[in-house]
Structure formats: C-alpha cells, structure tokens
Protein backbone atom coordinates (compact mmCIF):
# COMPACT_ATOMS: atom_id res chain seq x y z
CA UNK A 1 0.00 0.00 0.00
CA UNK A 2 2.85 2.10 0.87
CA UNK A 3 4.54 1.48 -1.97
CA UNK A 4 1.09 2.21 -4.20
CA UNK A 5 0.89 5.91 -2.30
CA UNK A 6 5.10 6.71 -3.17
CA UNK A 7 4.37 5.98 -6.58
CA UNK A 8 1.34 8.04 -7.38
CA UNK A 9 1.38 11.41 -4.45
CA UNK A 10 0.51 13.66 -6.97
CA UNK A 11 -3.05 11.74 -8.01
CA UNK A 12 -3.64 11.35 -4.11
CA UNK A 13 -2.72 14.31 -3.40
CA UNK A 14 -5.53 15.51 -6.17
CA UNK A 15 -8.14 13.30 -4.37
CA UNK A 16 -7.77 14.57 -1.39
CA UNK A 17 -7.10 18.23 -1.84
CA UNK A 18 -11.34 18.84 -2.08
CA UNK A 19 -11.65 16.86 1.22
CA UNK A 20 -9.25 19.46 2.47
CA UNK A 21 -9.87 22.48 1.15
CA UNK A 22 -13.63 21.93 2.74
CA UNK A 23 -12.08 21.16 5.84
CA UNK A 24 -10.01 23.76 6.08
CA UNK A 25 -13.38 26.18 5.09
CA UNK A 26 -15.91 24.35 7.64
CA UNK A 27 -13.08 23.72 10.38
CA UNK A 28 -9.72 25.55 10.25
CA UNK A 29 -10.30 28.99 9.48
CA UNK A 30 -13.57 29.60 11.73
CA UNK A 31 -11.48 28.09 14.23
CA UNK A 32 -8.23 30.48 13.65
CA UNK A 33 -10.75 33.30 13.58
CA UNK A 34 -12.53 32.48 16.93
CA UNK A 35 -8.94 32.53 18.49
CA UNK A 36 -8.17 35.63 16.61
CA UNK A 37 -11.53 37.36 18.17
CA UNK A 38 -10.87 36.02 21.47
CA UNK A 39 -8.80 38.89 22.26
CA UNK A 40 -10.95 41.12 20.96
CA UNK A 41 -14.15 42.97 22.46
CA UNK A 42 -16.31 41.93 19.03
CA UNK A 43 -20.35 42.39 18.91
CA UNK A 44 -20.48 40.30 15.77
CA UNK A 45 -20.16 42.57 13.08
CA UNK A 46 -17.15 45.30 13.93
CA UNK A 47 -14.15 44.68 16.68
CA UNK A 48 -14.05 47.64 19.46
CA UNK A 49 -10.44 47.07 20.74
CA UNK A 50 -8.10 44.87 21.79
CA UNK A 51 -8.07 43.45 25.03
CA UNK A 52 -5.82 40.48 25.59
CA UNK A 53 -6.72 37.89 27.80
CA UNK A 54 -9.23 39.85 29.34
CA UNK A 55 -12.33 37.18 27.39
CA UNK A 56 -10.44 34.45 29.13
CA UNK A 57 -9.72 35.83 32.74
CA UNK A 58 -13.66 36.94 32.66
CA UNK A 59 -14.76 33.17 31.52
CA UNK A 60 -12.24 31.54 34.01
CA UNK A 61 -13.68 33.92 37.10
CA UNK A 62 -17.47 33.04 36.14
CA UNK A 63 -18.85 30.60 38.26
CA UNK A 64 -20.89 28.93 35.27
CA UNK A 65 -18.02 28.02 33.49
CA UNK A 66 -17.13 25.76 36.71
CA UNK A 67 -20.82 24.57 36.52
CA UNK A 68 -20.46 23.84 33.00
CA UNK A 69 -17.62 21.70 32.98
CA UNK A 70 -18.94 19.63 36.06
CA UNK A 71 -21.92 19.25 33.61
CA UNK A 72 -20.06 18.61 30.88
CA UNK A 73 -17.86 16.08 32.33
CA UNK A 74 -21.07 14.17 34.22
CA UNK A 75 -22.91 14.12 30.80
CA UNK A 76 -19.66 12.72 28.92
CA UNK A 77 -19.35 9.82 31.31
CA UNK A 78 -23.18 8.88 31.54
CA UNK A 79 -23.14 9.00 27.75
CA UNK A 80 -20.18 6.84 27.28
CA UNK A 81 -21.25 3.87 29.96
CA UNK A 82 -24.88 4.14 28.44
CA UNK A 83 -24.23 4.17 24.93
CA UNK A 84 -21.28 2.41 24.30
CA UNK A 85 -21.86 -0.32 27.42
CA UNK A 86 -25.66 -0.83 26.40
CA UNK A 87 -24.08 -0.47 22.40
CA UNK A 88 -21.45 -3.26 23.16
CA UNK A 89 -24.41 -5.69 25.25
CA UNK A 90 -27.21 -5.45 22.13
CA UNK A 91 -23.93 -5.48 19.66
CA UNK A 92 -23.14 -9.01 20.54
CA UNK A 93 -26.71 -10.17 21.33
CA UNK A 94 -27.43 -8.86 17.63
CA UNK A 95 -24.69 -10.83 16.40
CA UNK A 96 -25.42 -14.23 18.00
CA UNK A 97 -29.05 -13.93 17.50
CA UNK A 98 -30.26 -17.05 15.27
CA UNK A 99 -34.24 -15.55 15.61
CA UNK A 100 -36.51 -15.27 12.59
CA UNK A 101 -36.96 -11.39 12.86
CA UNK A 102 -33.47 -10.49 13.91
CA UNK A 103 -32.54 -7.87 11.48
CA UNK A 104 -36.63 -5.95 11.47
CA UNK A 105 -34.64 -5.54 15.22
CA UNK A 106 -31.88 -4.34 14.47
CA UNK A 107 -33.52 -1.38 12.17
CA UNK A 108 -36.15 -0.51 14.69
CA UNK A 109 -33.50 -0.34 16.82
CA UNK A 110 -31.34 1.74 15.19
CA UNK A 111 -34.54 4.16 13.84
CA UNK A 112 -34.14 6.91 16.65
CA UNK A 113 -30.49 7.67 15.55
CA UNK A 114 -33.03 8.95 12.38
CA UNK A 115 -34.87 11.38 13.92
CA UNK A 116 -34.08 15.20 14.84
CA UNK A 117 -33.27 16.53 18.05
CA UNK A 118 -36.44 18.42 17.98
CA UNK A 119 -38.52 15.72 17.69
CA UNK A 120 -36.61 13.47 20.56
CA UNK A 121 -37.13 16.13 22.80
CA UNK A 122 -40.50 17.09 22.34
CA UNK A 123 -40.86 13.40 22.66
CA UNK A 124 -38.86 12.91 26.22
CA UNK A 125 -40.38 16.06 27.71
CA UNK A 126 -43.43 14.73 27.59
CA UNK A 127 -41.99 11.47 29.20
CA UNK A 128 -40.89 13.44 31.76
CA UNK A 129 -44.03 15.63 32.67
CA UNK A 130 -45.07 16.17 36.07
CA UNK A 131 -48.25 16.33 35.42
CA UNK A 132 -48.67 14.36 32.78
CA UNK A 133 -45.88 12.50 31.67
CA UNK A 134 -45.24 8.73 30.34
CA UNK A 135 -43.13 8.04 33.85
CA UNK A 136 -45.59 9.35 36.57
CA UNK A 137 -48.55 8.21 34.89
CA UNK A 138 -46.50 4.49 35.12
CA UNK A 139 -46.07 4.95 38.36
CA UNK A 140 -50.04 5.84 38.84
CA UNK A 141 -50.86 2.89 37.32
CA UNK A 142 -49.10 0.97 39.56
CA UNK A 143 -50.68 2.13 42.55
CA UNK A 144 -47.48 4.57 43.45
CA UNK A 145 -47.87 7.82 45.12
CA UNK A 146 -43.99 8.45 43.49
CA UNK A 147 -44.41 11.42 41.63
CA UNK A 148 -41.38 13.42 40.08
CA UNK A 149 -40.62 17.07 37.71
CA UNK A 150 -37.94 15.24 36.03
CA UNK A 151 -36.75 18.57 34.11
CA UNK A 152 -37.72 21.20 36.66
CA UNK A 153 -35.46 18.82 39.71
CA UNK A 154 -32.10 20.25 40.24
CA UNK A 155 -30.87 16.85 40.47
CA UNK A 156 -32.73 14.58 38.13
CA UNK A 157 -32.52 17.50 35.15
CA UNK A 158 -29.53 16.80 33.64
CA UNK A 159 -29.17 12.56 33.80
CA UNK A 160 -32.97 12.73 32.14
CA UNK A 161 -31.33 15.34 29.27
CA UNK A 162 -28.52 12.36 29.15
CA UNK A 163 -30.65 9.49 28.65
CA UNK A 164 -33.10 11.12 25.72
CA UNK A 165 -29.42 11.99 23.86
CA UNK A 166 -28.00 8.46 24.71
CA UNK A 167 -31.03 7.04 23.46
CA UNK A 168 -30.91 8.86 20.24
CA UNK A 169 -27.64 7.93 19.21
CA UNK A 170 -26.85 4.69 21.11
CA UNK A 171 -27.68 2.73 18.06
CA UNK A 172 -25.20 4.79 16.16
CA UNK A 173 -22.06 3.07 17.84
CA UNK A 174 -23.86 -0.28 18.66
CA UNK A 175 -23.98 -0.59 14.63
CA UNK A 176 -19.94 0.49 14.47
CA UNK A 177 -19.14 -2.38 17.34
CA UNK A 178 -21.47 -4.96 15.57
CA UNK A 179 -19.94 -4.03 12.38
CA UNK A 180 -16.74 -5.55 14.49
CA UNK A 181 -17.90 -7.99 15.96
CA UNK A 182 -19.25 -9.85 12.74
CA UNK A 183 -15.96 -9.28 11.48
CA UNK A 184 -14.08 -11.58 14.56
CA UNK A 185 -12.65 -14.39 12.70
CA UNK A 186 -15.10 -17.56 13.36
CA UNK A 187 -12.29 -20.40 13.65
CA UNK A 188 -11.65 -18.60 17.16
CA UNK A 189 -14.80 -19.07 18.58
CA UNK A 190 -15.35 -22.61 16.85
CA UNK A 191 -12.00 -23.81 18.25
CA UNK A 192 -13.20 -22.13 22.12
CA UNK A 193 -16.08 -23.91 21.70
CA UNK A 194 -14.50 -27.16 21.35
CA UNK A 195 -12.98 -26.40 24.47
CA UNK A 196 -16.11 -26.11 26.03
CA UNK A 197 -16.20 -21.89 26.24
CA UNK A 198 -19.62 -20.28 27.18
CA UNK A 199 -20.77 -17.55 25.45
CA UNK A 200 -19.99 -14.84 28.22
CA UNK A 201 -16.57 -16.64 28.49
CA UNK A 202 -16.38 -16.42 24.39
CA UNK A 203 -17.09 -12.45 24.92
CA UNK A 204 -14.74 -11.88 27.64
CA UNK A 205 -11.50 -13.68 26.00
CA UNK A 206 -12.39 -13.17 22.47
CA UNK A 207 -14.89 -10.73 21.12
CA UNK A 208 -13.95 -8.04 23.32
CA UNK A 209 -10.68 -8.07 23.03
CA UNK A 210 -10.48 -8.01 18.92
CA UNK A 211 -13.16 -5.41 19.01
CA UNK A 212 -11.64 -3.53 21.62
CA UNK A 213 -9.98 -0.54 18.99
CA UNK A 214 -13.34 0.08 17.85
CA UNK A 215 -15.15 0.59 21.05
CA UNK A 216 -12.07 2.81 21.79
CA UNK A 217 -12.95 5.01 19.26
CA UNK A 218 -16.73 4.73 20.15
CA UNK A 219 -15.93 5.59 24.02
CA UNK A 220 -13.62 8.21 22.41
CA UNK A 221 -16.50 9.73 20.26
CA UNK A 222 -18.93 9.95 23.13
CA UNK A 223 -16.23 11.48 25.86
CA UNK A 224 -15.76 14.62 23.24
CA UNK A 225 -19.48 15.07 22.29
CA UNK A 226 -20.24 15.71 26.03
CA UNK A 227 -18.31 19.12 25.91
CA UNK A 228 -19.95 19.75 22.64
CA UNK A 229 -23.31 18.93 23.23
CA UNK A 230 -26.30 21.64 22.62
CA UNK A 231 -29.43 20.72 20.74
CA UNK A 232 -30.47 18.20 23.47
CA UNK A 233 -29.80 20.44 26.80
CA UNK A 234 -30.80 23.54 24.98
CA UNK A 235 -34.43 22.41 23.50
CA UNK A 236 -35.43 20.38 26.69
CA UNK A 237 -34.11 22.51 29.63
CA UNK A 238 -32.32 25.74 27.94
CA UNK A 239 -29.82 25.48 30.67
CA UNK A 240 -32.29 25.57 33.57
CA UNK A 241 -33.13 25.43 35.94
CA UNK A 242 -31.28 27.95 36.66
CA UNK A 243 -27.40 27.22 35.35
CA UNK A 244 -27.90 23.66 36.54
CA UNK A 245 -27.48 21.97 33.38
CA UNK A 246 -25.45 24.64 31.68
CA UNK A 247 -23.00 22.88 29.91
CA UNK A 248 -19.60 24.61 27.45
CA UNK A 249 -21.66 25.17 24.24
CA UNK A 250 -25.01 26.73 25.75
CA UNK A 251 -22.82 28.96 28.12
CA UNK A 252 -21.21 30.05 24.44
CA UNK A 253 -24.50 30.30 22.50
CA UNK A 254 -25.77 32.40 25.77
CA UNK A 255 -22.49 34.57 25.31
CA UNK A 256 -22.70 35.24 21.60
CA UNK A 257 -26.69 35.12 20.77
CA UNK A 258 -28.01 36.52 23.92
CA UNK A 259 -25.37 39.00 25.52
CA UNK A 260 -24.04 39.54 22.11
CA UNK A 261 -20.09 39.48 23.28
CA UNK A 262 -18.59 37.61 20.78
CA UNK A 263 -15.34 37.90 21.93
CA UNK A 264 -15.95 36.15 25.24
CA UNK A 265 -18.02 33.31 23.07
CA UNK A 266 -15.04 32.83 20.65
CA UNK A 267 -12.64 32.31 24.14
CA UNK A 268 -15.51 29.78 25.46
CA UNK A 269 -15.24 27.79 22.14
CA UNK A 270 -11.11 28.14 22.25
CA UNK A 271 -11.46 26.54 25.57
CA UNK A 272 -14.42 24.03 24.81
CA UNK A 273 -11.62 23.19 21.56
CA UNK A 274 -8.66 22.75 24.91
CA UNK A 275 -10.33 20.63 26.47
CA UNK A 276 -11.78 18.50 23.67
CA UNK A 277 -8.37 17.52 22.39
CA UNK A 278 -7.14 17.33 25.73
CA UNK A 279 -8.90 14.61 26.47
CA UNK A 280 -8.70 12.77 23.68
CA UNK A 281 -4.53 13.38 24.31
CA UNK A 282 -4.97 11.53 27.70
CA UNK A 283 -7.82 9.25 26.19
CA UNK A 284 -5.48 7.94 23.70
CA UNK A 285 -2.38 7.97 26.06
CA UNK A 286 -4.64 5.89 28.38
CA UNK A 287 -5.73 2.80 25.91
CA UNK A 288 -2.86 2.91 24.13
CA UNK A 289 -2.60 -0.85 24.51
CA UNK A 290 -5.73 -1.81 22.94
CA UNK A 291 -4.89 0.17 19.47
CA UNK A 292 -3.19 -3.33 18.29
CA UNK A 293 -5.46 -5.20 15.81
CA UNK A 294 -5.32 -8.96 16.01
C-alpha cells in the first residue's frame, strides 16, 4: 500500500485536496478566527479594541463556566457507559441472535439515531411531565404515590437530558461495534467452543478483546461530544433550571446570541476546543494498549 501511495502522491494528493480544502473552510479557518476574536471585544459585526486575555480571565472567574464543565464532564461519562456499554451488550446479542426477525430488530432499533433533536425532545419532555408525563402516569398505574418534575429537579434534570441523547444515538455506535464484531474471525470461537467456552466466556476472551480498537474510538466519540453537546440540553431545559445543566456550548451560544459578546463566546469555544483535544490526548495515552489489531 505504501509502496502504491510513493508511486502516485501527486493523483492522491488531487483526491484529497477537495476533502481538504472543505475542511479547512468548515473547520480551520472559523477556528483560527474564533482565536483571533478572542482577544478582541467583538459584537459580531465590527471589533471595538483589543483586550488580551481579558475574554479568558472573565470566563475563568465566572462561576458557570465551573458549573459547566462539572456538567459537561457528568454528561460525557453517563453517555459513554450508556451508549457504548448498552451499544457493546445489544452489539453481541445482535450478532449471536439465530431468531426469525433479527434484522426488522436491528432497524427498529437503530430508527431513533433517524430522527431530529427536535422531535426526541419534544418526545422525552413529555416522558418526563409532572403532570402528565409517560413516567408518573406508570407509576399511577401501579398504585405509586412516586411522583417526580424530572426537568424542573435540580438533580434529576440533567441525567434525564442524558438518557433522551444516549437514546438517540446509542444505536449509532452499537452498529460500528457490531460491524466488528461480525468481522471476529469464526475459527476462534469454533476452536473455544470445542474447548467447552460459554458464550460470556467467548465475549470476555475473544470478542472483546479483537473489538476492543473500535469501542475505543466509540468511548472516544462519546467522551468529546459531552463538551460539545447543545441541541439536546438547549431544547429540553435551555440550561435551567437555573445554570444547573449549563453545559460549554449553551454557556457560548448564551455569550454570543443573547449577551451579544462575541469575543468572550469565541474564548468559550477556544477553551471548549482545549479541552476537547485534551482529552482525547490523555484518552489515547490511556488505551494505548488496545490500538493493536489482532
């Protein structure tokens, strides 16, 4: 393959050039700007003067930029264990399911990642109504007294926001670990059966490990979307109550849409950008061991 590339850079280096050029349009250059306008007071349409660091000594002094990456960090890990764990479970059930029906599962179970965000969280407020909601009106039905404002609690709001975007996209990276899992050479688990290997035992010593760089990048995928998530937390709470389920992006849609200071949302999505790559730096540092393929 190597050898293929050395031979012909100039035609790859013509395929790819669109690919980059749009990536440098969509990613690079908005990005150099918001750095560039970090430093500036900017209301969107003319810069007032330069002020340094003064964005970023504001934004690290607010106490909902503290609250925001608490949130942010909570809602990456409760993403990650729910989509990727559940993803990896229904993955390899999916896989070893010999049912008539199997795959009219495995579409209905991927149709939410189809939807929109509006239409996910029109659907899990109303789930989560006080008054009138899918889970209370459960609970009613079972005789229960247990009655909760999922959305309006300040510590039930943001694990329900969670689970409506885990359940949207958890089908998303169950499909990317199946896809992995069917691809686990058979003569291994043939030959562990012989042995006498159970199928947990099979999952444990065999399919997990040889799928293992796949859910890496599947853990990896969810840890970074929990610092960049909006739609969700913005059209089911808007933040509230209160700042309790701020997170980085609605604290920098607040800052540039609302209060109009550019400059200090351009710093929050410089630091949003910080602390995305950092952890995928220490992510990657961290499972280093299970990049080998087998």
């Amino acid at each position: 393959m190597n050898l293929i590339i050395s031979r012909n850079k100039k035609w790859c280096a013509l395929f790819m050039a669109p690919a980059l050029i749009l990536f440098a349009v969509i990613v690079v250059i908005p990005m150099v700007q918001s750095f560039i306008y970090s430093f500036y007071n900017w209301n969107g349409i003319t810069t007032d003067a330069f002020v340094g660091l003064k964005n970023y000594v504001k934004l690290f002094k607010s106490p909902e930029l503290s609250m925001s990456i608490y949130n942010s960090i909570l809602y990456s890990l409760i993403l990650t264990l729910y989509q990727v764990g559940l993803g990896t479970v229904f993955a390899f059930i999916f896989v070893n399911m010999k049912l008539k029906g199997s795959k009219l599962c495995r579409n209905v179970y991927f149709f939410p990642v189809l939807l929109s965000a509006s239409i996910v969280a029109q659907l899990w407020i109303w789930i989560y109504h006080g008054d009138f909601g899918l889970i209370n009106k459960l609970a009613q039905a079972m005789g229960l007294s247990w009655s909760q404002n999922w959305l309006n609690n300040k510590t039930q709001a943001l694990i329900a926001v969670v689970i409506a975007e885990a359940w949207k996209g958890m089908a998303y990276h169950m499909l990317l670990i199946y896809s992995a899992m069917k691809n686990v050479n058979t003569e291994y688990l043939e030959a562990s059966r012989i042995d006498g290997a159970s199928s947990v035992r099979q999952f444990f010593s065999i399919v997990l490990p040889l799928t293992a760089p796949t859910i890496k990048v599947s853990c990896l995928m969810c840890l970074t979307f929990g610092f960049r998530a909006f739609e969700m937390t913005y059209l089911m709470t808007g933040g509230g109550p209160g700042i309790l389920t701020y997170n980085l992006t609605i604290l920098m849609y607040n800052s540039m849409f609302k209060l109009h200071d550019y400059g200090y949302g351009s710093a929050t999505a410089i630091v949003i950008f910080g602390i995305c790559m950092l952890v995928m730096l220490v992510f990657n540092r961290l499972t280093r061991r299970f990049d080998d393929i087998y």
